[in-house]
C-alpha atoms as a PDB file:
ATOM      1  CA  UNK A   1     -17.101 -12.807  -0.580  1.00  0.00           C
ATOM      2  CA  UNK A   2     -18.031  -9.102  -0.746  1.00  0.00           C
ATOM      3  CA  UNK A   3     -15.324  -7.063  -0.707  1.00  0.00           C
ATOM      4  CA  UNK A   4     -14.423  -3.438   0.492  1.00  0.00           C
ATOM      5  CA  UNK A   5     -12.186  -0.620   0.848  1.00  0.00           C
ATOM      6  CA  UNK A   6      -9.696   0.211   3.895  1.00  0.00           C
ATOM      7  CA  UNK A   7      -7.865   2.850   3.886  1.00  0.00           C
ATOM      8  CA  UNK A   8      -4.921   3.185   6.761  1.00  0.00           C
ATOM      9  CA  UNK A   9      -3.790   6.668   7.154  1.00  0.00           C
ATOM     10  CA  UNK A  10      -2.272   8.839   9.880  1.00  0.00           C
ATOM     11  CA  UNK A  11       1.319   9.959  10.849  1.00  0.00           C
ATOM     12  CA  UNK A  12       1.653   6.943  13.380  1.00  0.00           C
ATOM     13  CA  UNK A  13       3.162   4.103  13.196  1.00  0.00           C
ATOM     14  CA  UNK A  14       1.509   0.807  11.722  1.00  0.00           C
ATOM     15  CA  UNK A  15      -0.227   1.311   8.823  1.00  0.00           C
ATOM     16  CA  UNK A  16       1.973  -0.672   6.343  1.00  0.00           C
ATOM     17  CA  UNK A  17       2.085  -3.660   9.642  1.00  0.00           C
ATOM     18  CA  UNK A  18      -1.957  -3.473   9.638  1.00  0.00           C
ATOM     19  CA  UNK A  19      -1.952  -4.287   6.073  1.00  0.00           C
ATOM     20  CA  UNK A  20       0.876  -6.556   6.228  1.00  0.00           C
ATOM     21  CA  UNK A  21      -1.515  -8.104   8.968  1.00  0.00           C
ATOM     22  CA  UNK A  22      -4.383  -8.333   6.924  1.00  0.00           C
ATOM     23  CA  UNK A  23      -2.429 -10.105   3.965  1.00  0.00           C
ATOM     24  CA  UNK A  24      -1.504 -12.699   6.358  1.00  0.00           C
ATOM     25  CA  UNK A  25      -5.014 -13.385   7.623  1.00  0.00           C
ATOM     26  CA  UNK A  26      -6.060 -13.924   3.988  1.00  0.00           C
ATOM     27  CA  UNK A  27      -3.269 -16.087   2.842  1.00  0.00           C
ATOM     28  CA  UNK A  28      -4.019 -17.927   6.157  1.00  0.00           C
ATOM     29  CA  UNK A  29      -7.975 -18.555   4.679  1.00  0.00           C
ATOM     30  CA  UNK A  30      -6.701 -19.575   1.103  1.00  0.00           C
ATOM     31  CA  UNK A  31      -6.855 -15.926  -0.132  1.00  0.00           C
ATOM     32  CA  UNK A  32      -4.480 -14.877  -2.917  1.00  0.00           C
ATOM     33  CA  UNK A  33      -2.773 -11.536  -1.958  1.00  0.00           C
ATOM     34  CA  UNK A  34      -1.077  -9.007  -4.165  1.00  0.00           C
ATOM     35  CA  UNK A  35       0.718  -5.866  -2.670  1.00  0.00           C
ATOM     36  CA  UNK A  36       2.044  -3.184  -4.587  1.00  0.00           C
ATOM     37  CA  UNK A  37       4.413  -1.309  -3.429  1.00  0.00           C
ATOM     38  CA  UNK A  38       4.482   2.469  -4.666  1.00  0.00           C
ATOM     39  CA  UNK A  39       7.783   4.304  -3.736  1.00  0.00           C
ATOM     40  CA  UNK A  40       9.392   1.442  -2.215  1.00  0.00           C
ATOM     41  CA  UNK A  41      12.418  -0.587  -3.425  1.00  0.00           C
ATOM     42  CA  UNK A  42      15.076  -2.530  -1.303  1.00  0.00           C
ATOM     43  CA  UNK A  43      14.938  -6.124   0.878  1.00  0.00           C
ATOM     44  CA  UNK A  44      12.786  -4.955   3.667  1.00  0.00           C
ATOM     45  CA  UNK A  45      12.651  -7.231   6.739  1.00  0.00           C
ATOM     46  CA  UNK A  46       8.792  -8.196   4.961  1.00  0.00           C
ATOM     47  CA  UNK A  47       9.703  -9.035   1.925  1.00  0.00           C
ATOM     48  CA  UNK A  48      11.776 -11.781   3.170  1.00  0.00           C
ATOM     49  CA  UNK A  49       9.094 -13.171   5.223  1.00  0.00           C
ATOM     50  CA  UNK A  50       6.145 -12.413   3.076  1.00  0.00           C
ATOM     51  CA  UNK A  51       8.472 -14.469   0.274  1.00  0.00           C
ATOM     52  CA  UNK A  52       7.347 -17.414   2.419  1.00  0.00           C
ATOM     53  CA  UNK A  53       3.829 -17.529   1.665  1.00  0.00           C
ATOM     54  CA  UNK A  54       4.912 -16.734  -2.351  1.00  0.00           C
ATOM     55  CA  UNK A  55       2.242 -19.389  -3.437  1.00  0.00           C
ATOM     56  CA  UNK A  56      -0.517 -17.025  -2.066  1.00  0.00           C
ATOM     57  CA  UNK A  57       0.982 -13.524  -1.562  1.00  0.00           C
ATOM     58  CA  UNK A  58       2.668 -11.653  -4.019  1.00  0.00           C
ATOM     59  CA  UNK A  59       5.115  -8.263  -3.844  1.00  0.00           C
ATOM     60  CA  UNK A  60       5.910  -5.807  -6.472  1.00  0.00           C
ATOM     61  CA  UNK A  61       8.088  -2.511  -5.385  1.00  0.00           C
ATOM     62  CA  UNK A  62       7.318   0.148  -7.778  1.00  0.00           C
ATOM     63  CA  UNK A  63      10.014   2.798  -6.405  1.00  0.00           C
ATOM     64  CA  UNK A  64      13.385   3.864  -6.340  1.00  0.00           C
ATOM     65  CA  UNK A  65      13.579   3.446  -2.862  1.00  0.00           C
ATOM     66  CA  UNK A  66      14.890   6.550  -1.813  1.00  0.00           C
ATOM     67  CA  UNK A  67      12.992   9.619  -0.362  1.00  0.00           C
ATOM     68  CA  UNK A  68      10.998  12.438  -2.345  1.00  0.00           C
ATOM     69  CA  UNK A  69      11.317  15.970  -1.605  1.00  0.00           C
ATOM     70  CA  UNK A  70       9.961  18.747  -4.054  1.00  0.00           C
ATOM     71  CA  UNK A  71       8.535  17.434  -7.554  1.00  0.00           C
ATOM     72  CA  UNK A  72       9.091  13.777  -8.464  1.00  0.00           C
ATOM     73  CA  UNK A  73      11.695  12.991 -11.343  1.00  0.00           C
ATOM     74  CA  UNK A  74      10.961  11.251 -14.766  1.00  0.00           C
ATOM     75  CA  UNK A  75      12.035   7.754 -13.758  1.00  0.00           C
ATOM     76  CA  UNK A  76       9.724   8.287  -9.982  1.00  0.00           C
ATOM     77  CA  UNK A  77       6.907   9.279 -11.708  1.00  0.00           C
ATOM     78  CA  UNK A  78       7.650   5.939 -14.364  1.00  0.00           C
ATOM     79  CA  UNK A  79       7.850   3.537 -11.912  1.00  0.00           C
ATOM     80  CA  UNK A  80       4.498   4.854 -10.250  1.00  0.00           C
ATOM     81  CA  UNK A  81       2.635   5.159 -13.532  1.00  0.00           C
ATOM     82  CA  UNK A  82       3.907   1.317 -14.148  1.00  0.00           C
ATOM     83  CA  UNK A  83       3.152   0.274 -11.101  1.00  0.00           C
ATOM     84  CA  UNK A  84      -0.580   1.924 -11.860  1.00  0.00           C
ATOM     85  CA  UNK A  85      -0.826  -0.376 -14.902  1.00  0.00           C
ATOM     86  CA  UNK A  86       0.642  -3.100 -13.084  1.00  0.00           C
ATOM     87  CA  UNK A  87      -2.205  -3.269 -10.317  1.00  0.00           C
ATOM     88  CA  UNK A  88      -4.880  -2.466 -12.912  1.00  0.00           C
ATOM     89  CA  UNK A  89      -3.879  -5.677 -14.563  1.00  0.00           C
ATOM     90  CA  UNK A  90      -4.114  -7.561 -11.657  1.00  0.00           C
ATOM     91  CA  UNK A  91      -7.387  -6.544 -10.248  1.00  0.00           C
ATOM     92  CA  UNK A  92      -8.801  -6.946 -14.190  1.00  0.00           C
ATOM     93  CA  UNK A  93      -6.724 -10.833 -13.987  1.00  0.00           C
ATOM     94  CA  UNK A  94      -9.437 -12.252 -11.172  1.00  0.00           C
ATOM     95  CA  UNK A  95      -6.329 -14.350  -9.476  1.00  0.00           C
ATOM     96  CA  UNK A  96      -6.318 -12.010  -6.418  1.00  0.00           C
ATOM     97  CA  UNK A  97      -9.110 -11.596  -3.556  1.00  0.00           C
ATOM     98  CA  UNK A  98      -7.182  -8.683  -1.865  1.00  0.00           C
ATOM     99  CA  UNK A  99      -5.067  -5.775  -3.177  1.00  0.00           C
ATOM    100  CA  UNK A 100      -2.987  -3.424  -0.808  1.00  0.00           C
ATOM    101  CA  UNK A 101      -1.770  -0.609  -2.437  1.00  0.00           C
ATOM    102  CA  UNK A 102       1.133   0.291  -0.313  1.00  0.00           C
ATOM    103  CA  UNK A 103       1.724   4.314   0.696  1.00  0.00           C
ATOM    104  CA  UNK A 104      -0.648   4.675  -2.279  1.00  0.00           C
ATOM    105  CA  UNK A 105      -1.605   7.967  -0.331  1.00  0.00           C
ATOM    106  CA  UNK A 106       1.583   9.269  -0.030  1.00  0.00           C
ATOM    107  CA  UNK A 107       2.188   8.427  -3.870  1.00  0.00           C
ATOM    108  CA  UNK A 108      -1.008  10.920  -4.750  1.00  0.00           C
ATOM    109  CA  UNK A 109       0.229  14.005  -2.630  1.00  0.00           C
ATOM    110  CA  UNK A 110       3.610  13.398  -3.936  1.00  0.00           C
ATOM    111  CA  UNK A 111       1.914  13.927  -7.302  1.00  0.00           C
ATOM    112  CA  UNK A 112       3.440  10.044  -8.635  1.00  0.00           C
ATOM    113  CA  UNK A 113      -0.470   9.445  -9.183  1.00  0.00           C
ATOM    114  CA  UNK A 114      -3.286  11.465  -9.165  1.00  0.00           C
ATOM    115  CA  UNK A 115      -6.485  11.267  -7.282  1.00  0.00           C
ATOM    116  CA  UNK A 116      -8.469  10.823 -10.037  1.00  0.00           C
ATOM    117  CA  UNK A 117      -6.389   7.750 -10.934  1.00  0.00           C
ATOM    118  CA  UNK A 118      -6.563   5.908  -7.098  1.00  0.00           C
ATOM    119  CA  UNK A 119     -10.635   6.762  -6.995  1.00  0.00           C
ATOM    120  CA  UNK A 120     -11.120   5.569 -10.512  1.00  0.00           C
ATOM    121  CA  UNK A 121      -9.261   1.959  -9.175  1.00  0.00           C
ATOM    122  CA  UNK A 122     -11.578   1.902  -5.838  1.00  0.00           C
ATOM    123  CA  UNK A 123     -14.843   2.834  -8.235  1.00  0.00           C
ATOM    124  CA  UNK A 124     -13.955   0.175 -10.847  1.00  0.00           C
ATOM    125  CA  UNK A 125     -12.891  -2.265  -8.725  1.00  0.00           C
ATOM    126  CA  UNK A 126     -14.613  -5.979  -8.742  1.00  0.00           C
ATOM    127  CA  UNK A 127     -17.505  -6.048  -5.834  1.00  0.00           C
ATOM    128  CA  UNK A 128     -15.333  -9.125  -4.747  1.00  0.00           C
ATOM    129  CA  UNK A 129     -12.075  -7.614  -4.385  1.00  0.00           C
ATOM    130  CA  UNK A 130     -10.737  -6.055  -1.024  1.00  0.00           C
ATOM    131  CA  UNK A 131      -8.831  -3.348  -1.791  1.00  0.00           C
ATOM    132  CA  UNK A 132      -6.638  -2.014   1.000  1.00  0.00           C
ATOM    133  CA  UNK A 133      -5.068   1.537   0.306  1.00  0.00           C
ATOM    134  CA  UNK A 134      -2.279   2.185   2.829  1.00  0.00           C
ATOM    135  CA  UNK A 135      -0.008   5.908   3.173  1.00  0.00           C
ATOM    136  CA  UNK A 136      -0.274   9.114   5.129  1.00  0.00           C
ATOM    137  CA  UNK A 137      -2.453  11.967   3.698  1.00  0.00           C
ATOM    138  CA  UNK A 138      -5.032  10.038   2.445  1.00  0.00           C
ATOM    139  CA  UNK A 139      -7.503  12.986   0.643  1.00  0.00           C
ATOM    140  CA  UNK A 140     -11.048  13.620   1.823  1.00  0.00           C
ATOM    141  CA  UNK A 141     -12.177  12.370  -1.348  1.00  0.00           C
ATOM    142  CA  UNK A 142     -10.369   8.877  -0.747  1.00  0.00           C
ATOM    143  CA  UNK A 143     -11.527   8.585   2.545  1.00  0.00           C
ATOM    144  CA  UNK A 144     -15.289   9.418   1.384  1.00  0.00           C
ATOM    145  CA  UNK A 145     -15.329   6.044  -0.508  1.00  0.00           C
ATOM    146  CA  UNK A 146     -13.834   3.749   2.031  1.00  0.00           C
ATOM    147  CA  UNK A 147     -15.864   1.193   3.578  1.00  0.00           C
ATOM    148  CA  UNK A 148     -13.268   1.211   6.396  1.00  0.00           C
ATOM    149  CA  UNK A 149     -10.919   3.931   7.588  1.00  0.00           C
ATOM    150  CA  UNK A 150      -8.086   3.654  10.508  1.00  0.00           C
ATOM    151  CA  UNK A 151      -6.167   6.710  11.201  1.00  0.00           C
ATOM    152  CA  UNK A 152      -3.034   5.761  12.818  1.00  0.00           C
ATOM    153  CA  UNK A 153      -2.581   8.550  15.542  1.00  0.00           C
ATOM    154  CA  UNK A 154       1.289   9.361  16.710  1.00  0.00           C
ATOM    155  CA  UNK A 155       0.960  10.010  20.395  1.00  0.00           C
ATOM    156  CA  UNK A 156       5.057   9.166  21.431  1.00  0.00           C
ATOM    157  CA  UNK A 157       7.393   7.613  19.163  1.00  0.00           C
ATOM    158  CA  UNK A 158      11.296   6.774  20.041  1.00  0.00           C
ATOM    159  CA  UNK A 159      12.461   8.182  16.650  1.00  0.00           C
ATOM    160  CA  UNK A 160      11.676  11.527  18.589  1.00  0.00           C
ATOM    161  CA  UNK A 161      15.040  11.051  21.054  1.00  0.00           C
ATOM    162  CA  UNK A 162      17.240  10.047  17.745  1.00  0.00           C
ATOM    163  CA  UNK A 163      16.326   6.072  17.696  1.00  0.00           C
ATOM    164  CA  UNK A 164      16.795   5.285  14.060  1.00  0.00           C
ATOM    165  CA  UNK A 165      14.930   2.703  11.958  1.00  0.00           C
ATOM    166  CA  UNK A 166      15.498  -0.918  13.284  1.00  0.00           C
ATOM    167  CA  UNK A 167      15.941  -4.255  11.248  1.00  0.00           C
ATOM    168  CA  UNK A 168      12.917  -6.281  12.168  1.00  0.00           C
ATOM    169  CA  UNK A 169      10.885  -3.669  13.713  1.00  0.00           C
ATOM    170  CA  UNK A 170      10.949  -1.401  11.460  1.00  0.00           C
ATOM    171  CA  UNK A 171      12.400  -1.885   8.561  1.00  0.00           C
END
C-alpha cells in the first residue's frame, strides 16, 4: 500500500473524530494503528472505546493534560520531546501501517516541537506508512507536503451560548 500524508486543520470541530475515523477504517481492513497523542492526558470517552480494538490500534498520551498558555514548562516540553522519540520508534519498528499524530499542529506553535522536527518525520517517513497529522495551525510549510489537507471550518458551534464539553460527544 502506498501511503500519504493528511493533515486535518482548522478551528472547527472534527479533526481529532476524522482521524479517530480513519483509525477505525484501518483496523477494520487488518491495519495496525498507532496514535500519539501530544498534549493530551486523561480517560477520554476514545480511549475507552479505541481500547477495544487494542490488538490493532494503539494510544499513547504524551501530555499533562491540562491547557498551555504562554511558553511551555520543562516537564510539557519532556513529554512532547518523548513522545517525538516515541513515534520515531514506531514508524522506524515497521508494526504500524498508519500513524496519527494527534494536535501535532498545535504542539509546533506551542513551541513543544518544532517544525523542523514534524517535516523531518513526514520527509523520512516509510513510502508505506500513512501518516495522519491532526491540530489547529498547521504551518504553510506542513501543509506544502501533505498529500491530503481538510480544513475544518467553524461556521456555528453551541460552545458559543456557554454549552460546555460533553461526555461522549466531546470529550
Amino acid at each position: 500500500m502506498q501511503g500519504f500524508v493528511q493533515v486535518y486543520t482548522g478551528d472547527g470541530k472534527g479533526k481529532t473524530t476524522a482521524a479517530l475515523g480513519l483509525a477505525i477504517r484501518a483496523a477494520g481492513a487488518g491495519f495496525k494503528v498507532y496514535i500519539g497523542q501530544f498534549m493530551k492526558k486523561g480517560d477520554y470517552s476514545e480511549i475507552k472505546a479505541l481500547s477495544r480494538f487494542s490488538d490493532l490500534i494503539m494510544v499513547e498520551q504524551f501530555g499533562q493534560g491540562r491547557f498551555l498558555r504562554g511558553k511551555p514548562d520543562p516537564e510539557d516540553m519532556a513529554l512532547s520531546q518523548k513522545g517525538l522519540m516515541r513515534i520515531r520508534e514506531v514508524i522506524a519498528s515497521g508494526q504500524f501501517q498508519v500513524v496519527i499524530l494527534e494536535e501535532a499542529n498545535v504542539a509546533v506553535r506551542c513551541g513543544l516541537i518544532s517544525e523542523n522536527e514534524l517535516e523531518t518525520l513526514i520527509l523520512t517517513k516509510p513510502s508505506e506508512i500513512e501518516l495522519v497529522i491532526t491540530g489547529r495551525g498547521a504551518t504553510d510549510r506542513i501543509i506544502a507536503l501533505a498529500d491530503l489537507v481538510t480544513e475544518m471550518r467553524a461556521v456555528k458551534h453551541y460552545y458559543e451560548n456557554g454549552v460546555a464539553a460533553r461526555v461522549g460527544i466531546e470529550k
